[in-house]
N, C-alpha and C. Protein backbone atom coordinates (compact mmCIF):
# COMPACT_ATOMS: atom_id res chain seq x y z
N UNK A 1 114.56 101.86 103.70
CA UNK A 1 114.36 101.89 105.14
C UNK A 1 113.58 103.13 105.54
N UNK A 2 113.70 104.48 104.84
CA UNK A 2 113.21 105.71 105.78
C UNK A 2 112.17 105.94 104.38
N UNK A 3 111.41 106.24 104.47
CA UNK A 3 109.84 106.72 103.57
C UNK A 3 110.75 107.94 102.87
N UNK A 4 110.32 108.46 101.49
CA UNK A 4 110.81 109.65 101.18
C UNK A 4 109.44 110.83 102.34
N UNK A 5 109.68 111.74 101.96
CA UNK A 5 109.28 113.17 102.32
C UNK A 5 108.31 113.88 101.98
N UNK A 6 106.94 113.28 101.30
CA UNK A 6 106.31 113.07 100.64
C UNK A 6 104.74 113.28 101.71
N UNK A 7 104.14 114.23 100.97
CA UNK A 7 102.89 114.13 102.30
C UNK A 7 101.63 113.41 102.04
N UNK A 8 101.56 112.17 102.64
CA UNK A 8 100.03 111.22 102.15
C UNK A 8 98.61 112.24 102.97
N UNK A 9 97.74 112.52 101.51
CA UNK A 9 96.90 113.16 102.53
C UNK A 9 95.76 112.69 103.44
N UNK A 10 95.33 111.44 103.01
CA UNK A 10 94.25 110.74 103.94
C UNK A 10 94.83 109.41 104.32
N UNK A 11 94.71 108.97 105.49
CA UNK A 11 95.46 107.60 105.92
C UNK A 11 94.60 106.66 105.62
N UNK A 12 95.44 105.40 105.27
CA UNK A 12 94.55 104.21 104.87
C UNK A 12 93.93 103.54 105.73
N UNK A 13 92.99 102.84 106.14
CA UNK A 13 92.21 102.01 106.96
C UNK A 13 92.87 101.41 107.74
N UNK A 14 92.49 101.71 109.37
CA UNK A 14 93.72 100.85 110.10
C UNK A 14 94.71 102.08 110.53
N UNK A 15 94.88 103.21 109.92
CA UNK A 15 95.99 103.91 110.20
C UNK A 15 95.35 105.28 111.13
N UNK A 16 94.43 104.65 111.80
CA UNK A 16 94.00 106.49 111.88
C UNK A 16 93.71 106.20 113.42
N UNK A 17 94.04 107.46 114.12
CA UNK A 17 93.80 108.12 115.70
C UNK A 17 92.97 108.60 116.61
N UNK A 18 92.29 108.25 117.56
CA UNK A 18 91.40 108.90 117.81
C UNK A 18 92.21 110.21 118.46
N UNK A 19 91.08 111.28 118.27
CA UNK A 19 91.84 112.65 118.81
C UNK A 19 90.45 113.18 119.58
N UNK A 20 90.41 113.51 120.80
CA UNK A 20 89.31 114.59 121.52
C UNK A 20 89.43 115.90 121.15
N UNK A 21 88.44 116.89 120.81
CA UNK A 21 88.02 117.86 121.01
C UNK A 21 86.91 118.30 121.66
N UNK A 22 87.46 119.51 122.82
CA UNK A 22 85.94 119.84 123.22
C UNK A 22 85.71 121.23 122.82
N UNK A 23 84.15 121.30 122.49
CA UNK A 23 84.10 122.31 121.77
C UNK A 23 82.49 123.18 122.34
N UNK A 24 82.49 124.24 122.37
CA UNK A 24 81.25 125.47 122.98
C UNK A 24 80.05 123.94 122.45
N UNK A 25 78.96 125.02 123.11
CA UNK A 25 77.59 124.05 123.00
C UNK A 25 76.89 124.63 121.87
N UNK A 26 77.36 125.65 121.87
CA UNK A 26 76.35 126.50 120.32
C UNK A 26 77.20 125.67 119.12
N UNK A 27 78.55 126.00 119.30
CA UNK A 27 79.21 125.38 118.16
C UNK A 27 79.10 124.18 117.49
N UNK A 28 79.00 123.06 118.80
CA UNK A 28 78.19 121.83 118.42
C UNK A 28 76.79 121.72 118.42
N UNK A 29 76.02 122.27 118.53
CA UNK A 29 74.88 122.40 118.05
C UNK A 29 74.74 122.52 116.54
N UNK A 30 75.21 123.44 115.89
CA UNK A 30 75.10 123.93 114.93
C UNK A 30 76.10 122.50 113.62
N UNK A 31 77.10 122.44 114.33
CA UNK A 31 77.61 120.67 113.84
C UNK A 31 76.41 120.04 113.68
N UNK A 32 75.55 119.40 115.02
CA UNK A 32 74.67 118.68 114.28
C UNK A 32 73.43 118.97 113.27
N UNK A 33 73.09 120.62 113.53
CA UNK A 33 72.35 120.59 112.22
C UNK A 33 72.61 121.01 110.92
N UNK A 34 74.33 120.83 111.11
CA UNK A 34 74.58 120.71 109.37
C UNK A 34 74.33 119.05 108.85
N UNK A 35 74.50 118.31 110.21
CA UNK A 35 74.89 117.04 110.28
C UNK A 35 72.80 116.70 109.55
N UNK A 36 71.85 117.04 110.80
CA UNK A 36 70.87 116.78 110.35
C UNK A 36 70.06 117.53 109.16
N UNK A 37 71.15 118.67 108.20
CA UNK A 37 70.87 118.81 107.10
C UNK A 37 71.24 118.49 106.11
N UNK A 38 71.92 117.48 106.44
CA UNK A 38 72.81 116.25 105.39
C UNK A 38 73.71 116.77 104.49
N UNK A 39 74.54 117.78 105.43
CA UNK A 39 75.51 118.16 104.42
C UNK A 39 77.08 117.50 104.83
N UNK A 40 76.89 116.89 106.15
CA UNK A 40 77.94 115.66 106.50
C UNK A 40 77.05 114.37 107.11
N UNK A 41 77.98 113.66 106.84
CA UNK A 41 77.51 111.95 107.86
C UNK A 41 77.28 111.94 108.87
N UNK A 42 78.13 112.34 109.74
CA UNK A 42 78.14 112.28 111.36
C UNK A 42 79.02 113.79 111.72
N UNK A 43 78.82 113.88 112.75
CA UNK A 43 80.20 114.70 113.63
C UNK A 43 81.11 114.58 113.05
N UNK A 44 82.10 113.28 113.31
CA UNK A 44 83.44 113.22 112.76
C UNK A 44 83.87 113.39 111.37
N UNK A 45 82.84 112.91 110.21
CA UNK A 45 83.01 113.80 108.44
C UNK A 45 82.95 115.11 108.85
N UNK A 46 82.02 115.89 109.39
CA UNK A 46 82.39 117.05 109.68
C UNK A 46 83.89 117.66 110.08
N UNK A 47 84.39 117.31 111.21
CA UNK A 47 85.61 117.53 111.83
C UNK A 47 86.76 116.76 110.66
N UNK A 48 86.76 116.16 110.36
CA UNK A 48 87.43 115.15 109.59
C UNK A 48 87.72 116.43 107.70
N UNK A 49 86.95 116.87 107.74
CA UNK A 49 86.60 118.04 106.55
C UNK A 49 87.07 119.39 106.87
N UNK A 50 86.76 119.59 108.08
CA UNK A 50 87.55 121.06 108.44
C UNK A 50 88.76 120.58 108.69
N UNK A 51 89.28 119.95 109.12
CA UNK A 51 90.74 119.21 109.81
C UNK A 51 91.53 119.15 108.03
N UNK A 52 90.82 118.60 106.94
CA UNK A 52 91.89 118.29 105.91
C UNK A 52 91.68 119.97 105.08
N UNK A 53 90.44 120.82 105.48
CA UNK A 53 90.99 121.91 104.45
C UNK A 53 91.78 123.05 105.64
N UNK A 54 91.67 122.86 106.98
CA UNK A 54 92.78 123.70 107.40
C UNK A 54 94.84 123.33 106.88
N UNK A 55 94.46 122.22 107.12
CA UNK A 55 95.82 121.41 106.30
C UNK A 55 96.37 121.82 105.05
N UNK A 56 95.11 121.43 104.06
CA UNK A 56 95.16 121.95 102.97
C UNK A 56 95.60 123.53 102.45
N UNK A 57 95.21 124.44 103.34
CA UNK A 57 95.35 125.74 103.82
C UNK A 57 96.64 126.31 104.11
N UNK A 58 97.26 125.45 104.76
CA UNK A 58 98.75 125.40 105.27
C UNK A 58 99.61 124.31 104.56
N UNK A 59 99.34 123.85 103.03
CA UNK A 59 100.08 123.11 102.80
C UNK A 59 101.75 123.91 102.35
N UNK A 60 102.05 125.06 101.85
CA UNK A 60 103.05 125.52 101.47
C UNK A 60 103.62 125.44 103.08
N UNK A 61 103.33 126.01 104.08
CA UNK A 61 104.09 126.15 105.15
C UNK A 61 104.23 124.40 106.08
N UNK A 62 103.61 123.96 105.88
CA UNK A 62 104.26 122.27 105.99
C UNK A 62 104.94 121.79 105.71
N UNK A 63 104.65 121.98 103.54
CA UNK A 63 106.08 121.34 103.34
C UNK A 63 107.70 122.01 103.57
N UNK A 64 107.29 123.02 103.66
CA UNK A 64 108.73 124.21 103.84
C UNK A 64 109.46 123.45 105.13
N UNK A 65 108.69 123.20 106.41
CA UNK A 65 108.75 122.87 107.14
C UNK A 65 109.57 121.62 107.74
N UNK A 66 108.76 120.53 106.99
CA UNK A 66 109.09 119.47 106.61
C UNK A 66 110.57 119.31 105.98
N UNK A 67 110.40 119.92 105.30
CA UNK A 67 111.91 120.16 104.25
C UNK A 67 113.21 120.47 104.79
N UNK A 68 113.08 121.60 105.59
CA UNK A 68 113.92 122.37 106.61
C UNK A 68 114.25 121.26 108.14
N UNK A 69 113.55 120.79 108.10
CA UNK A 69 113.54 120.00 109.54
C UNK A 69 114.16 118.84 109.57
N UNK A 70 113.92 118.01 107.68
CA UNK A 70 114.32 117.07 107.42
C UNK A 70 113.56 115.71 108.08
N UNK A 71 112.16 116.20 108.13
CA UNK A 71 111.20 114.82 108.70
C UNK A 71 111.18 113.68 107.77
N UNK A 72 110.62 113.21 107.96
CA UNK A 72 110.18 111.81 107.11
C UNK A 72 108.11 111.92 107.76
N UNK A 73 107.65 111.64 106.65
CA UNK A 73 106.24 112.27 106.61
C UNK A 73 105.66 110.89 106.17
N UNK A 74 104.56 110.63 107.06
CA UNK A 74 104.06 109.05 106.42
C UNK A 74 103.81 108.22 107.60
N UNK A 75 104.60 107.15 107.20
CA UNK A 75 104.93 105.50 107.50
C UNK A 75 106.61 105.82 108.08
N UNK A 76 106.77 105.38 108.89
CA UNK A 76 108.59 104.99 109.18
C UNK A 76 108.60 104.13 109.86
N UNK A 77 108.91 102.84 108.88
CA UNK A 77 108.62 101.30 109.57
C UNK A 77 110.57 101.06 109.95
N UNK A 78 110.64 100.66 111.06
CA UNK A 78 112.08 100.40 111.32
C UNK A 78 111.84 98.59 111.68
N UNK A 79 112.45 98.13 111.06
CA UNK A 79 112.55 96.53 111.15
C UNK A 79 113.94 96.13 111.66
N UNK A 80 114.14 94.79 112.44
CA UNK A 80 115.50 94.82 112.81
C UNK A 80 116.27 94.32 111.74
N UNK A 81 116.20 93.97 110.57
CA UNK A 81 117.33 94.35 109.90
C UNK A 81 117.92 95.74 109.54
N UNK A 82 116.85 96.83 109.73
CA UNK A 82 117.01 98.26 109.41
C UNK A 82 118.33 98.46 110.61
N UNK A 83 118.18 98.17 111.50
CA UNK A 83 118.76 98.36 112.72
C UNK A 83 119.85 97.84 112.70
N UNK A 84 119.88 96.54 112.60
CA UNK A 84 121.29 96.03 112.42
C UNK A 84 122.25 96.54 111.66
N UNK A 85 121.75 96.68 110.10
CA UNK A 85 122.63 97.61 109.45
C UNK A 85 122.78 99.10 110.23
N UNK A 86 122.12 99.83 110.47
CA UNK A 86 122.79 100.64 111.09
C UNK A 86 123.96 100.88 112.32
N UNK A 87 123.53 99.65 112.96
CA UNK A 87 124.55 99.01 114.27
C UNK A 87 126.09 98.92 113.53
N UNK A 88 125.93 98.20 112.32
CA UNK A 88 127.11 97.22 111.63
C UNK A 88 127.97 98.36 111.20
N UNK A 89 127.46 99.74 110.67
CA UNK A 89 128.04 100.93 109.59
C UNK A 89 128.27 101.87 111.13
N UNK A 90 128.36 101.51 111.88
CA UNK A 90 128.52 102.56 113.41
C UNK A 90 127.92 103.69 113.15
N UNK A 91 126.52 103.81 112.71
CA UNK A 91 125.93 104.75 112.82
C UNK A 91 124.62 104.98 114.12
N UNK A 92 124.09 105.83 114.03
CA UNK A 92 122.78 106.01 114.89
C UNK A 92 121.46 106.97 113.95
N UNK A 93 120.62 106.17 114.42
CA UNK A 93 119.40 106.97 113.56
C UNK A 93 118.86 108.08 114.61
N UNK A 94 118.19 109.22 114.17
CA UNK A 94 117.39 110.50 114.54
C UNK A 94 116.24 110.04 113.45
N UNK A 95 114.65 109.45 114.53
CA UNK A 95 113.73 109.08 114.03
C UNK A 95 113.56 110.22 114.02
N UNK A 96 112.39 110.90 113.09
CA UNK A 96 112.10 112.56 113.28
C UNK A 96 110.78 112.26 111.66
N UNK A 97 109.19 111.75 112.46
CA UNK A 97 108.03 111.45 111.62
C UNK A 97 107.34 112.55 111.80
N UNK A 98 106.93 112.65 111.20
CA UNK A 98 105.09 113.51 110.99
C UNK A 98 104.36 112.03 110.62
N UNK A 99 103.68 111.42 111.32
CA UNK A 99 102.84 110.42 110.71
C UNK A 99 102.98 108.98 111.73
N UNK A 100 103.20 108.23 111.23
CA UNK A 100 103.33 107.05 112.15
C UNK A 100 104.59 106.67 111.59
N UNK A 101 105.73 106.21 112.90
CA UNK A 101 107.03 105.62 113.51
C UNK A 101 106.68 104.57 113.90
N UNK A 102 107.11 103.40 113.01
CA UNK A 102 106.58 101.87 113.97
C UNK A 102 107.76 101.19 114.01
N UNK A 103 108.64 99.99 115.12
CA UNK A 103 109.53 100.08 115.62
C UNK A 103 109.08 98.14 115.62
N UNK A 104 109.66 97.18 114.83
CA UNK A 104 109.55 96.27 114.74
C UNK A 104 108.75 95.15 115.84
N UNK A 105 107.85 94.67 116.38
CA UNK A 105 108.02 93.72 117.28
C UNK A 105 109.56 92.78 117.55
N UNK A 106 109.99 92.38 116.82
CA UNK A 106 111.41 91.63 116.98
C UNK A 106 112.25 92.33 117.50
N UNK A 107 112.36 93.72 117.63
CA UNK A 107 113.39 94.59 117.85
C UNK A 107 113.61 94.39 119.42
N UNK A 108 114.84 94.18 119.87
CA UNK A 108 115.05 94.25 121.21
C UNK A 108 115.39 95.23 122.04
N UNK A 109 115.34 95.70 123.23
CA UNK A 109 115.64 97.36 123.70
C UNK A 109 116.92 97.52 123.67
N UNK A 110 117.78 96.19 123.92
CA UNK A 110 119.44 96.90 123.33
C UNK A 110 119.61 96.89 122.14
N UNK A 111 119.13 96.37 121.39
CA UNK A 111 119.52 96.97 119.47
C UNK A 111 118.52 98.17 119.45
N UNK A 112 117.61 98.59 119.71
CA UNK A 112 117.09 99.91 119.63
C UNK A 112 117.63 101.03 120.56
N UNK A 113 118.18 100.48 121.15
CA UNK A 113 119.39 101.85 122.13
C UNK A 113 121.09 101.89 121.77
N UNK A 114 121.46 100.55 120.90
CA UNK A 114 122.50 100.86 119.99
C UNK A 114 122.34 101.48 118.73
N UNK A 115 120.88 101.28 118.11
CA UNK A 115 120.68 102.51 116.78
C UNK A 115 120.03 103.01 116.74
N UNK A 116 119.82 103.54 118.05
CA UNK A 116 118.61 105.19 117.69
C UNK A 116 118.64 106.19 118.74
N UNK A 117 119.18 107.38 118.10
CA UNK A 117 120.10 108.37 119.29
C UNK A 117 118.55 108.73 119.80
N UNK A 118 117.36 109.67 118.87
CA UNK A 118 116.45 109.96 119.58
C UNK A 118 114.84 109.96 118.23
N UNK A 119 113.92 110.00 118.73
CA UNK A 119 112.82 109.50 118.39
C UNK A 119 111.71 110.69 118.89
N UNK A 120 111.80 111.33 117.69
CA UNK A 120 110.88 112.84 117.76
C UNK A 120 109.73 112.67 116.63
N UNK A 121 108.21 111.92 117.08
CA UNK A 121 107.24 111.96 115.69
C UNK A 121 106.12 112.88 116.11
N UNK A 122 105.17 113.25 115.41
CA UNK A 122 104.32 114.41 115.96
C UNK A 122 103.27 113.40 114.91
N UNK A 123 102.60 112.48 115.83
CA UNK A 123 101.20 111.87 115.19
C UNK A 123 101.63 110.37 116.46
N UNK A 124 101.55 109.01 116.08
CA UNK A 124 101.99 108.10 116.63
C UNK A 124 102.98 107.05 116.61
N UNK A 125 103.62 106.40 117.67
CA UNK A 125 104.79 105.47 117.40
C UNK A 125 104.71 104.73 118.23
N UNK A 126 104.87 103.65 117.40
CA UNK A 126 104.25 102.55 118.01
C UNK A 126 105.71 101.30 118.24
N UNK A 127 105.76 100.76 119.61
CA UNK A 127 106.97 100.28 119.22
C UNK A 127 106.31 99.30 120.74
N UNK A 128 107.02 97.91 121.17
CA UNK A 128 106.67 97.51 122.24
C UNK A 128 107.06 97.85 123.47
N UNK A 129 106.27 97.59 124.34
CA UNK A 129 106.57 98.37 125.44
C UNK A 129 108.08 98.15 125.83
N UNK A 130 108.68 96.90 125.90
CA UNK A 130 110.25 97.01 126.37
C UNK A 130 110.82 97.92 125.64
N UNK A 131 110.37 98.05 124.05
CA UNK A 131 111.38 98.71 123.54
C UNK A 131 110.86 100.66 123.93
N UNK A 132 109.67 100.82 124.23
CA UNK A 132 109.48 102.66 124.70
C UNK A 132 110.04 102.47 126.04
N UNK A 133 110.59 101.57 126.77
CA UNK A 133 110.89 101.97 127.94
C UNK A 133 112.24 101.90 127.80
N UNK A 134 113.38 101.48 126.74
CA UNK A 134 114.43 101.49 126.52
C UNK A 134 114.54 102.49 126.40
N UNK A 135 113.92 103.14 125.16
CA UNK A 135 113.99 104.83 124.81
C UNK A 135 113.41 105.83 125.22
N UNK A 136 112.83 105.66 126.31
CA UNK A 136 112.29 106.36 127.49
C UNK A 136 113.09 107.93 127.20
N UNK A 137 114.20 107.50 127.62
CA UNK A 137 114.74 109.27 127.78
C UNK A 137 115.10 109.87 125.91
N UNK A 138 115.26 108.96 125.00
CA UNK A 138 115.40 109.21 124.01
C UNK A 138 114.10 110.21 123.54
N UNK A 139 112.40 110.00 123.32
CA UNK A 139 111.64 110.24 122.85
C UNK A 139 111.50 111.70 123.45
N UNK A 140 111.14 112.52 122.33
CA UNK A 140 110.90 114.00 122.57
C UNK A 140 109.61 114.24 121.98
């Protein structure tokens, strides 16, 4: 049910975010003529390259992080059988992703507010709208 702890470093096709940055005019300038000196594809290989070696950079203090916090790093697919069993064992889940939290289509907003105290991911989570408005006050 929960992904181990494990850090995937490039997401697979389909899995990825758009993110804005705005950035000085010299700075992007100079983006595109690394861009038009073909030492990246576009803009975004560029950004996409500084983005994985600042990461890379900070990988000891991530995983420490990670570890200590007790995230789940990845994928955290919750399906309603995940749920049910947790309903059945009187427990409650603490979603807590780095990565993508996805929250069944089948899942209904009262079985997702009988097993899931709160829902903390730092990337995206994707769940249907009845069910983010169930957990409205849950999500941090």
């Amino acid at each position: 049910m929960i992904a181990s702890n494990q850090i995937e470093p490039r997401p697979r096709a389909g899995e990825t975010e758009k993110m804005t940055v705005n950035v000085g005019v010299v700075d992007l300038g100079q983006v595109d003529l690394l861009v038009q000196e073909g030492f990246y594809s576009n803009r975004s290989d560029l950004i996409r390259t500084a983005l994985r070696n600042q990461l890379a950079q900070h990988a000891d203090v991530l995983k420490q992080t990670v570890a200590r916090r007790m995230l789940t790093v990845g994928l955290q697919h919750l399906a309603r059988a995940d749920l049910e069993r947790v309903v059945a064992a009187g427990e409650r889940l603490q979603v807590q992703v780095v990565g993508l939290a996805r929250i069944a289509d089948d899942v209904t907003p009262e079985l997702a507010l009988e097993a899931i105290e709160s829902v903390t991911v730092l990337g995206a989570f994707q769940a249907s709208p009845a069910v983010r408005r169930a957990l409205a006050g849950r999500i941090q």
